[in-house]
C-alpha atoms as a PDB file:
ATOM      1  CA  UNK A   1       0.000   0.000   0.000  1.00  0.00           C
ATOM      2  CA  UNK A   2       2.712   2.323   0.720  1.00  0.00           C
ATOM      3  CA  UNK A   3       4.336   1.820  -2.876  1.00  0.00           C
ATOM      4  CA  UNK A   4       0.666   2.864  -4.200  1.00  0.00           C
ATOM      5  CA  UNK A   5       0.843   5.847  -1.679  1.00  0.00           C
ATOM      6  CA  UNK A   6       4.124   7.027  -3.387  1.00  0.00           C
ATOM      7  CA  UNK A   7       2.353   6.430  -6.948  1.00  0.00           C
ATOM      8  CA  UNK A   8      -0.447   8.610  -6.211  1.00  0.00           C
ATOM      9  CA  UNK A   9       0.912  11.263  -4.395  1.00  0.00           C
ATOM     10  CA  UNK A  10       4.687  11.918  -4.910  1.00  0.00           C
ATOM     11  CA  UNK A  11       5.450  14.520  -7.628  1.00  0.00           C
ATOM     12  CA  UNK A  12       6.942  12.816 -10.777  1.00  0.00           C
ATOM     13  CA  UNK A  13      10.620  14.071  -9.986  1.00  0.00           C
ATOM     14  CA  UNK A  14      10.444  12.187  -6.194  1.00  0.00           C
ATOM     15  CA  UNK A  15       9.104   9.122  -7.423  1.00  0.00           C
ATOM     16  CA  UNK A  16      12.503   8.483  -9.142  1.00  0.00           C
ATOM     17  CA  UNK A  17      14.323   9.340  -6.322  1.00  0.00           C
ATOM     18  CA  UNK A  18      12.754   7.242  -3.112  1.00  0.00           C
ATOM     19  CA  UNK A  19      12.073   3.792  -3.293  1.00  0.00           C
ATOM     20  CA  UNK A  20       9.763   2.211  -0.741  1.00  0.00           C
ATOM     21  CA  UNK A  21      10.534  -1.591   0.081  1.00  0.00           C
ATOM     22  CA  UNK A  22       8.134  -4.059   0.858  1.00  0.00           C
ATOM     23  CA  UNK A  23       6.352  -4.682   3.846  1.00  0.00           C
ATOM     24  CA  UNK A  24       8.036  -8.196   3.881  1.00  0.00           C
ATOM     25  CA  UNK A  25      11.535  -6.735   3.268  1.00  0.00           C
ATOM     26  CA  UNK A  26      13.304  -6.087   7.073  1.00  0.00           C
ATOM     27  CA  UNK A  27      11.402  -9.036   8.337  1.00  0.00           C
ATOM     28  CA  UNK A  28      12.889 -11.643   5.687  1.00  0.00           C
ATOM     29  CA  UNK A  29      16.370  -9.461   6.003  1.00  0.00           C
ATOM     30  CA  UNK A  30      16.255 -10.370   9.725  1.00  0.00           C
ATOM     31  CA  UNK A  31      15.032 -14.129   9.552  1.00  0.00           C
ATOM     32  CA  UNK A  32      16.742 -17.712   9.381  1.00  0.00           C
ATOM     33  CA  UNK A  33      18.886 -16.996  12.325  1.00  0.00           C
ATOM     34  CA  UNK A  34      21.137 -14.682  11.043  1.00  0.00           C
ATOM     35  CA  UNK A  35      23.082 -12.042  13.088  1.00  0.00           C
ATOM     36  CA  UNK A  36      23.696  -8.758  11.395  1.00  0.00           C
ATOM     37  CA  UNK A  37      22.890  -6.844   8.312  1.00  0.00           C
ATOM     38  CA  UNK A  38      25.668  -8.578   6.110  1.00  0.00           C
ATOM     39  CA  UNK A  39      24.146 -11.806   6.802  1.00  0.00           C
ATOM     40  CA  UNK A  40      20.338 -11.257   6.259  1.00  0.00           C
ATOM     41  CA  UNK A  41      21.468  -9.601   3.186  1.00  0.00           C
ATOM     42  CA  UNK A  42      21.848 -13.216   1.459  1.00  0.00           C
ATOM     43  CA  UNK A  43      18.071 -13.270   2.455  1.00  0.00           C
ATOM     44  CA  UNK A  44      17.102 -10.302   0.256  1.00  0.00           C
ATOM     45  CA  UNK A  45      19.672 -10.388  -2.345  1.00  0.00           C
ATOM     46  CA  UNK A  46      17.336 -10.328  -4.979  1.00  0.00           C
ATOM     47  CA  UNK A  47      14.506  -8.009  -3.952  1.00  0.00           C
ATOM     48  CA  UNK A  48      15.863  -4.686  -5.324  1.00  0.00           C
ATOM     49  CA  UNK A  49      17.839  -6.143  -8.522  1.00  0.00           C
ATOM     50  CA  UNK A  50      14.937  -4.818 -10.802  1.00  0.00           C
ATOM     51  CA  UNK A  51      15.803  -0.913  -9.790  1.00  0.00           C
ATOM     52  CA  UNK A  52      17.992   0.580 -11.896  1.00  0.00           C
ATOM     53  CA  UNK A  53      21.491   1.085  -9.722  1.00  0.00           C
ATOM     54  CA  UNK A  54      19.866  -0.176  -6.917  1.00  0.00           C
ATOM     55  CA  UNK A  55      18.750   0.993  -3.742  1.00  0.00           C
ATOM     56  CA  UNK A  56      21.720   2.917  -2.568  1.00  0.00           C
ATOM     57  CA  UNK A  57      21.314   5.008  -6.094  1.00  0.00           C
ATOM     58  CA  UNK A  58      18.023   6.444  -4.439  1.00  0.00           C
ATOM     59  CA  UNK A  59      18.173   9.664  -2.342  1.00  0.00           C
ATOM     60  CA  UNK A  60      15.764   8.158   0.016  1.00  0.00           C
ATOM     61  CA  UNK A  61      14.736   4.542   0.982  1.00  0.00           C
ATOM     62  CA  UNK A  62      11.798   4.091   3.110  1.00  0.00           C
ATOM     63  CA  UNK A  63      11.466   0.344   5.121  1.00  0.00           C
ATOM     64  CA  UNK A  64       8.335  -0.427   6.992  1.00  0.00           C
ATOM     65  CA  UNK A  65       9.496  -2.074  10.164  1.00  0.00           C
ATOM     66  CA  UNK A  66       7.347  -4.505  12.118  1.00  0.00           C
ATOM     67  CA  UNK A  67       8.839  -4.873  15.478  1.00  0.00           C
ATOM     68  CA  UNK A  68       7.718  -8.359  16.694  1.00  0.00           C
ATOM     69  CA  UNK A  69       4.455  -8.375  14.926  1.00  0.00           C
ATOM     70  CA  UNK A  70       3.389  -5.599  17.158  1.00  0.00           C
ATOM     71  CA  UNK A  71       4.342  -2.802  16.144  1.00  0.00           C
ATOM     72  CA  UNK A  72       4.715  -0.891  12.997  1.00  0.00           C
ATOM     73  CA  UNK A  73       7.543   2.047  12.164  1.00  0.00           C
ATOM     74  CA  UNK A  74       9.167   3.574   9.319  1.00  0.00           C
ATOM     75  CA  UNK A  75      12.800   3.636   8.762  1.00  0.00           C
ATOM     76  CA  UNK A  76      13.711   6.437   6.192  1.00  0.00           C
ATOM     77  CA  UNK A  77      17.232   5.814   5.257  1.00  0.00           C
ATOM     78  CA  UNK A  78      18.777   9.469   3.417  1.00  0.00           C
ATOM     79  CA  UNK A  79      21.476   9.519   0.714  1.00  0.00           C
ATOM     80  CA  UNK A  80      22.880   6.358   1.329  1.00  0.00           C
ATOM     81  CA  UNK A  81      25.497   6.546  -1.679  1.00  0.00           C
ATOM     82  CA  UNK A  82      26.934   9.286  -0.289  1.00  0.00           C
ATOM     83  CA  UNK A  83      27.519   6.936   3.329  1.00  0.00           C
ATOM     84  CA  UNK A  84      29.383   3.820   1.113  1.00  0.00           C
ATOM     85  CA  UNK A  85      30.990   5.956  -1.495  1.00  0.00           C
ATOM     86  CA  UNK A  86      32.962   8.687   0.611  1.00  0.00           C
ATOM     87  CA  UNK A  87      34.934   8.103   3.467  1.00  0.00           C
ATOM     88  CA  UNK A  88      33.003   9.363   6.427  1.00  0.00           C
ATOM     89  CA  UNK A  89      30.398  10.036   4.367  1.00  0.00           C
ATOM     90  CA  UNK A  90      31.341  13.567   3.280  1.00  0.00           C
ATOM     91  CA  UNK A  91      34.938  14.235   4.186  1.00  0.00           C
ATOM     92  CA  UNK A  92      35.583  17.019   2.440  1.00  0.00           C
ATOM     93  CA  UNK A  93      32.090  17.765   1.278  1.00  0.00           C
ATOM     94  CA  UNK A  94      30.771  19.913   3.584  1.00  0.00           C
ATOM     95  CA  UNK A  95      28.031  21.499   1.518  1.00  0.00           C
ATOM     96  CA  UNK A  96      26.640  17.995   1.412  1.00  0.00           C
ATOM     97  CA  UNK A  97      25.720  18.372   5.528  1.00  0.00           C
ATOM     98  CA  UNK A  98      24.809  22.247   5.371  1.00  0.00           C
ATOM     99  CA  UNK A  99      22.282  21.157   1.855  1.00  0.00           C
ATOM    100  CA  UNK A 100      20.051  18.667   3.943  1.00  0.00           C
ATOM    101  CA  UNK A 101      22.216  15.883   2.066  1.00  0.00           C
ATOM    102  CA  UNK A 102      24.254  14.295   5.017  1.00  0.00           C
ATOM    103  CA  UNK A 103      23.610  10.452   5.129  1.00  0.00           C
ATOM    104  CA  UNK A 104      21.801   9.187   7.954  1.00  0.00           C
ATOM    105  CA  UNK A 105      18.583   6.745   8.805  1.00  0.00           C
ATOM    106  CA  UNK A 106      15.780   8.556  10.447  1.00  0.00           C
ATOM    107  CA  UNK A 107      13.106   6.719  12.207  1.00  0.00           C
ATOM    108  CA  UNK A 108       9.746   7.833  12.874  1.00  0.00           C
ATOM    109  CA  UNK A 109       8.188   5.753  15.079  1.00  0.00           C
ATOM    110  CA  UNK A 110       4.333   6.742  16.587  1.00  0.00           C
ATOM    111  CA  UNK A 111       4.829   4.395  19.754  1.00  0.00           C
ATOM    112  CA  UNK A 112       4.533   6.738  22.918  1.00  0.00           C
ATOM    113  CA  UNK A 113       7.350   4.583  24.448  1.00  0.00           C
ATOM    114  CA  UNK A 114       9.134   3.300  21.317  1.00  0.00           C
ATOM    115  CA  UNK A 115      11.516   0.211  21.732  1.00  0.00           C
ATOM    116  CA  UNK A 116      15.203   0.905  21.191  1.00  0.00           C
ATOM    117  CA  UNK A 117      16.817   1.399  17.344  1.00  0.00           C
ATOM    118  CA  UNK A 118      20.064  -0.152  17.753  1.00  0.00           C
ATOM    119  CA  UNK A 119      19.677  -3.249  16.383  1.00  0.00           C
ATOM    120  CA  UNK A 120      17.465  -2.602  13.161  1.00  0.00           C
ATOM    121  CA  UNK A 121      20.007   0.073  13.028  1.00  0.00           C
ATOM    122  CA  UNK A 122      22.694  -2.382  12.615  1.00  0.00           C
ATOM    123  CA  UNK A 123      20.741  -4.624  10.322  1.00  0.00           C
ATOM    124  CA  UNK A 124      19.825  -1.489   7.704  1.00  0.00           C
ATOM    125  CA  UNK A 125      23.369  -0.524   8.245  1.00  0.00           C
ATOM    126  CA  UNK A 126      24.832  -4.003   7.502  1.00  0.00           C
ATOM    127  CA  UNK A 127      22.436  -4.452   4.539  1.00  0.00           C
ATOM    128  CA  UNK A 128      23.421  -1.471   3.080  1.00  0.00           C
ATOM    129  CA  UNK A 129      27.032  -1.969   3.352  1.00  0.00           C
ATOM    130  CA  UNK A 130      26.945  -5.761   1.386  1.00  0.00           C
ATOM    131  CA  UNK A 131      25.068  -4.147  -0.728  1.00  0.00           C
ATOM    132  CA  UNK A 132      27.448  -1.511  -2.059  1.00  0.00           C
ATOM    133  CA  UNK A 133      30.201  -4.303  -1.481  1.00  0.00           C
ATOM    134  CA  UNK A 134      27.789  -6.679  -4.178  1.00  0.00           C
ATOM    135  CA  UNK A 135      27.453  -3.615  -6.323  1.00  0.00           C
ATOM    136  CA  UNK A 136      30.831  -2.470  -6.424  1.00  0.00           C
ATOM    137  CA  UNK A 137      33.457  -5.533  -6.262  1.00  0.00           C
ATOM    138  CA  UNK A 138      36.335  -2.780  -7.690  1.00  0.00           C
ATOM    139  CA  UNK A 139      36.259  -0.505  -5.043  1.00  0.00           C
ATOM    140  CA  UNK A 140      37.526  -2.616  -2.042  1.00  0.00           C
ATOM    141  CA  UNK A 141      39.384  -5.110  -4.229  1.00  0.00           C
ATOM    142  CA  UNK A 142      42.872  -4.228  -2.486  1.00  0.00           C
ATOM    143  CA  UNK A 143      41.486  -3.986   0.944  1.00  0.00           C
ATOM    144  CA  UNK A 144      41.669  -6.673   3.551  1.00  0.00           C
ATOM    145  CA  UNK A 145      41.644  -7.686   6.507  1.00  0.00           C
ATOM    146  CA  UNK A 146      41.605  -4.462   8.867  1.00  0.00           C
ATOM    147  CA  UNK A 147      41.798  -2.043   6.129  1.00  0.00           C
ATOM    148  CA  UNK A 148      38.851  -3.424   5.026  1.00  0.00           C
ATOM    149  CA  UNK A 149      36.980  -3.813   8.428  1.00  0.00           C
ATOM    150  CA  UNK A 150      38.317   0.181   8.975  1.00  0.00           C
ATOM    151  CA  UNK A 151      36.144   1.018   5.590  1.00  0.00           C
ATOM    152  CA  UNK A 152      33.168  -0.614   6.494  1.00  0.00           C
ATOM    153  CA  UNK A 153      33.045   1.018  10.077  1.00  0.00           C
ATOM    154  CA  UNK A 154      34.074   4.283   8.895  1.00  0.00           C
ATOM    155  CA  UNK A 155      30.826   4.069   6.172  1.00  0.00           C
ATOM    156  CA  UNK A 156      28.075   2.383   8.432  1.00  0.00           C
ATOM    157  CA  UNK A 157      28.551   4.915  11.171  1.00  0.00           C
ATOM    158  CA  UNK A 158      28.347   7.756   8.326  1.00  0.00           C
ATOM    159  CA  UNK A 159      24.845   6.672   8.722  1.00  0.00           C
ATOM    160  CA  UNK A 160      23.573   8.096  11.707  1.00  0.00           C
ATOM    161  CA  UNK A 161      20.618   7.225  13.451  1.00  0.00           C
ATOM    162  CA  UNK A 162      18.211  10.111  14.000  1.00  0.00           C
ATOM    163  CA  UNK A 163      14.736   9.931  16.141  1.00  0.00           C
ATOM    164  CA  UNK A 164      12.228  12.300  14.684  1.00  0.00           C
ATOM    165  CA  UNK A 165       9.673  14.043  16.887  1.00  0.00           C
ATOM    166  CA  UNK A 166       6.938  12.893  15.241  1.00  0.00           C
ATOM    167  CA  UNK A 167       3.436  12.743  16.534  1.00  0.00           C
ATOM    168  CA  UNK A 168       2.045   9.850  18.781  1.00  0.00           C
ATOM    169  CA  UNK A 169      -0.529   7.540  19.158  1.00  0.00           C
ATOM    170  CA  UNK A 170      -3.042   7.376  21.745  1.00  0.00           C
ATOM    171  CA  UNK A 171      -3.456   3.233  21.694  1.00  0.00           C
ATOM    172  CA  UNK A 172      -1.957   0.081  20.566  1.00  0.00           C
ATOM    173  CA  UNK A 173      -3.389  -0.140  17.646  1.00  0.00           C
ATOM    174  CA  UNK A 174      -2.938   2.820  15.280  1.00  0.00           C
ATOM    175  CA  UNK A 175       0.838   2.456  14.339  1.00  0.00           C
ATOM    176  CA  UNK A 176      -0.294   1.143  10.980  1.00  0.00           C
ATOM    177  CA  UNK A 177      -2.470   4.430  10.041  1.00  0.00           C
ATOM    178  CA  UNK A 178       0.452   6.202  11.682  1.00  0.00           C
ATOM    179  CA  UNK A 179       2.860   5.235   9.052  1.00  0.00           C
ATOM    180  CA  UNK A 180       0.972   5.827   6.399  1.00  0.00           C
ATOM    181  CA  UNK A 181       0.189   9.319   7.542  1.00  0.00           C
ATOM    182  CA  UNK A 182       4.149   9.972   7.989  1.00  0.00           C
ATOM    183  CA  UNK A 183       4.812   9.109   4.179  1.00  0.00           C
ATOM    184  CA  UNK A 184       1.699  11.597   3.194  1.00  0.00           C
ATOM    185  CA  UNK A 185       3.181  14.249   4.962  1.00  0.00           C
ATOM    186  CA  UNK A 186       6.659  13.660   3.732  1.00  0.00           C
ATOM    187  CA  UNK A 187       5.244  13.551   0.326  1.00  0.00           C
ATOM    188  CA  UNK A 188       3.013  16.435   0.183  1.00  0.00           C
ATOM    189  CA  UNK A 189       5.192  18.997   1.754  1.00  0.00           C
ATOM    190  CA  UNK A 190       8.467  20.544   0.140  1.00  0.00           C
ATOM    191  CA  UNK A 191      10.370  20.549   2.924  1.00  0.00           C
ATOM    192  CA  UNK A 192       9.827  17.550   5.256  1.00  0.00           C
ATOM    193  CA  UNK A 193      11.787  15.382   3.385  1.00  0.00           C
ATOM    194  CA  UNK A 194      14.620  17.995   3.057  1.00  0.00           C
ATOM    195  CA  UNK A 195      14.936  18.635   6.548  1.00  0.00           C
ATOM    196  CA  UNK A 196      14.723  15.124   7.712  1.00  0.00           C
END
């Protein structure tokens, strides 16, 4: 439903520029037993093949995230090339942080007392780095070892974790409606998106 919400509503220009992954997507990234982001990635290798460069070529990437088949939150994750490809994510580009641009995962989460981000942090985070390891072979070829450990730290924690102050719901039940209402208003105002 949310891909249909970004049909519908999202000027043409946007709709090239976000992807929206399935509903399915984090909780298939996190299943089988596996530990981390790199991992589950073998779980969802396939998913985004069909988009053209993938999803780190998007400026934003929005992941529904059921916590324990309770709860419902969206994890928008913002210029994630610009995480993998620079160290740091923008050493040496500081325009890119001063523009809205600077890489970074923000959640917006409805729960009045919402459970702690560190590990779907780590699993987006993870993904994202075997993905732009999958996509780009060439760039680490000569790293190893701790150089190459060093690069994928340095990258990952370019993207930053960032708790929006969004509004709340009154029950247990509304996180669903809640999420939905989030990617409206990121769609149908010019700047929410920008100053995520």
């Amino acid at each position: 439903f949310l891909r249909l919400v970004v049909e519908v509503m999202a000027p043409a220009h946007l709709r090239t520029e976000m992807h929206v992954t399935s509903t399915f997507f984090f909780q298939k990234l996190t299943s089988g037993g596996v530990a981390n982001g790199e991992e589950g990635w073998h779980n969802v290798r396939r998913w985004n093949r069909s988009i053209e460069g993938g999803m780190l070529a998007k400026r934003f990437v929005v992941v529904p995230i059921n916590e324990q088949n309770v709860h419902w939150w969206l994890a928008v994750v913002c210029h994630p090339l610009h995480a993998m490809e620079s160290p740091g994510g923008a050493v040496g580009s500081d325009d890119r942080r001063t523009s809205g641009e600077a890489p970074r995962i923000v959640c917006l989460d409805s729960a009045t007392e919402p459970p702690p981000k560190g590990r779907t942090m780590g699993f987006l985070r993870g993904y994202l780095w075997r993905e732009w390891c999958d996509r780009h072979p060439q760039a680490l070829a000569s790293a190893t070892g701790a150089a190459l450990v060093d690069a994928k730290v340095e990258r990952t924690a370019a993207l930053k974790a960032v708790v929006a102050d969004v509004p709340k719901q009154a029950n247990g039940y509304d996180c669903g409606i809640f999420i939905i209402e989030y990617l409206l208003h990121l769609l149908r105002s010019r700047s929410a998106l920008a100053s995520l």
